[in-house]
Protein backbone atom coordinates (compact mmCIF):
# COMPACT_ATOMS: atom_id res chain seq x y z
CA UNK A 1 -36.01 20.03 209.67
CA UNK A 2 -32.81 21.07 211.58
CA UNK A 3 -30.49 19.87 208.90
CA UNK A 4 -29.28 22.79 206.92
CA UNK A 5 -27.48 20.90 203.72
CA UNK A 6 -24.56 21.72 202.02
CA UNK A 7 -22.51 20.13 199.72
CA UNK A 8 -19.80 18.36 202.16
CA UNK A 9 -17.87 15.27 199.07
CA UNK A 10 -17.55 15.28 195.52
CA UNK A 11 -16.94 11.71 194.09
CA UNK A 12 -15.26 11.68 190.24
CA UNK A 13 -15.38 8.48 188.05
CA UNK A 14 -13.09 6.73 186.02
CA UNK A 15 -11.92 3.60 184.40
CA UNK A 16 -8.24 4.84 184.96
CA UNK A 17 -7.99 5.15 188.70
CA UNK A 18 -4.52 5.00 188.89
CA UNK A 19 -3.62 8.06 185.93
CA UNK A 20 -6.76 9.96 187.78
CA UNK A 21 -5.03 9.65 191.08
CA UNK A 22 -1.64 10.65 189.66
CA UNK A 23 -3.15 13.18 187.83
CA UNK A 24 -4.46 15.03 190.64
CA UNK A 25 -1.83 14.52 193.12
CA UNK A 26 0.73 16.32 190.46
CA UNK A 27 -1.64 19.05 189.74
CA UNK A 28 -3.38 19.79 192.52
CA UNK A 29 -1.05 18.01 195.09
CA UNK A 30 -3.89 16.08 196.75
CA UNK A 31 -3.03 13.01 198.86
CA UNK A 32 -5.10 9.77 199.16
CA UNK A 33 -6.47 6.66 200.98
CA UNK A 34 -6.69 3.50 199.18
CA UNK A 35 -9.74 1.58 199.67
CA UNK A 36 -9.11 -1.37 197.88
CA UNK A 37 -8.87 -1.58 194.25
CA UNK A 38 -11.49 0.18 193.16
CA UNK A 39 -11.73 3.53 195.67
CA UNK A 40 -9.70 6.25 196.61
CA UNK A 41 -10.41 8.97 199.58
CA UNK A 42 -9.01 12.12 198.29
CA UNK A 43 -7.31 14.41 201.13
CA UNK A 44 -6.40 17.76 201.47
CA UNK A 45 -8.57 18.99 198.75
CA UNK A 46 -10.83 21.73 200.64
CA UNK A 47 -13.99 18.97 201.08
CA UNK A 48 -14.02 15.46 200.94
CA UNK A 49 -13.75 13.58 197.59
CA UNK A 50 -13.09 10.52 196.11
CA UNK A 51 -12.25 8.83 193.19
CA UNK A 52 -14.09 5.70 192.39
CA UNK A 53 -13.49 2.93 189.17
CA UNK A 54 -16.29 3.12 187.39
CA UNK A 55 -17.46 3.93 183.70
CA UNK A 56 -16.94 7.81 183.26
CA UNK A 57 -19.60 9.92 184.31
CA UNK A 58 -19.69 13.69 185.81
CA UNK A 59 -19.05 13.97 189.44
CA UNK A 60 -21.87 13.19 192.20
CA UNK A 61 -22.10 16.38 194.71
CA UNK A 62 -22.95 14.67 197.96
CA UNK A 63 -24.79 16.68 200.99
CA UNK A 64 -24.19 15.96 204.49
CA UNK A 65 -27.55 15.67 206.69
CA UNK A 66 -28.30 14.59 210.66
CA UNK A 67 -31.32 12.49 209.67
CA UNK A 68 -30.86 10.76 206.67
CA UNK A 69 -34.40 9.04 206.53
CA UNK A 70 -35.96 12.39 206.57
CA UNK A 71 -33.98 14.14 204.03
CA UNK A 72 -34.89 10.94 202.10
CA UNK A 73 -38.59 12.25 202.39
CA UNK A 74 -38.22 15.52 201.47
CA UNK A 75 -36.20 15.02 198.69
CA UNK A 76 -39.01 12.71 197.44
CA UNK A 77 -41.45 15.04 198.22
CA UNK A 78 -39.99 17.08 196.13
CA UNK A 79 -40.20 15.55 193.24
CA UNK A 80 -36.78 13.39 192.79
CA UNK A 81 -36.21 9.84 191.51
CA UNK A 82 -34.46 8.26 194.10
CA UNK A 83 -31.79 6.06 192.02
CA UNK A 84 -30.40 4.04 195.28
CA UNK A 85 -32.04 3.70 198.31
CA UNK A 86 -30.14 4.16 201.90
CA UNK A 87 -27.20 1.46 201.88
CA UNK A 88 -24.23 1.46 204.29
CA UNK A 89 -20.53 1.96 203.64
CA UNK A 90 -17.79 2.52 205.87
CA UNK A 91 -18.50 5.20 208.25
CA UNK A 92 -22.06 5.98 206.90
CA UNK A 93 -24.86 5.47 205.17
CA UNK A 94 -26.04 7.57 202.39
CA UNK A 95 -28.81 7.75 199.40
CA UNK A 96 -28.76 8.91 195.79
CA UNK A 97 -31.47 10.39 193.71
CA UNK A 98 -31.87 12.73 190.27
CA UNK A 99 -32.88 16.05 190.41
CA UNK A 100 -36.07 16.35 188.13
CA UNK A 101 -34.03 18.44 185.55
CA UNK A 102 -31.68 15.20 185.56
CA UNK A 103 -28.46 16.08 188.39
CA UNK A 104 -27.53 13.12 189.81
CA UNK A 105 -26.48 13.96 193.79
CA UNK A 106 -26.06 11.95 197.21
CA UNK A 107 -27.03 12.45 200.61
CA UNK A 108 -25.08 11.08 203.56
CA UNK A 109 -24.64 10.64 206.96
CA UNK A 110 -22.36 9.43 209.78
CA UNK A 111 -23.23 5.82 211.09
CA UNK A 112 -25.14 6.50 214.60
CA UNK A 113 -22.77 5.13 217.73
C-alpha cells in the first residue's frame, strides 16, 4: 500500500460542549467552527480536532489514508474489531475500529471529486 498513516485529527468528547470549547480557547487559545449543535472543528491547534457532544470518553486518534477501503482491509487483517463501518460526513468518509488491546481509533479520507 502507498498510504503511509499518521495520525492527522484528534476528536475529544463531552456532554459540556460549550465549557469544553471555552475551556480550550482560554487555555490553549484555539479557535473553532460550529457545526451545529452538537460539533465543533477545532483550529489552530497543530492537527485537526474536534470536539463532539457525546457521553465522555478518551479521545479517538484518527489517521489520514488515500484508499480508505483498503486500509479497511488491512486493519481487519490485522486483527481489529471494526466498531463502524465506512459512513460519509462532510468532506469525507472515514471508519472506526478497536485495536485488539482495546484503543479505539478512526481512519479517514477526503471525499473523491
Amino acid at each position: 500500500m502507498s498510504d503511509t498513516l499518521k495520525m492527522d485529527y484528534v476528536e475529544f468528547y463531552t456532554s459540556e460542549l460549550e465549557r469544553e470549547q471555552a475551556f480550550f480557547g482560554s487555555a490553549f487559545g484555539w479557535d473553532f467552527v460550529e457545526y451545529g449543535p452538537d460539533y465543533r472543528d477545532i483550529k489552530a491547534a497543530g492537527i485537526g480536532g474536534g470536539i463532539a457532544r457525546a457521553e465522555h470518553a478518551a479521545p479517538l486518534v484518527v489517521l489520514k489514508a488515500e484508499d480508505l477501503d483498503a486500509v479497511l482491509a488491512q486493519v481487519r487483517a490485522a486483527g481489529a474489531e471494526i466498531t463502524k463501518e465506512i459512513f460519509e460526513f462532510p468532506g469525507g468518509r472515514r471508519f472506526e475500529f478497536l485495536t485488539p488491546g482495546g484503543t479505539r481509533m478512526a481512519v479517514w479520507t477526503t471525499l473523491e471529486d
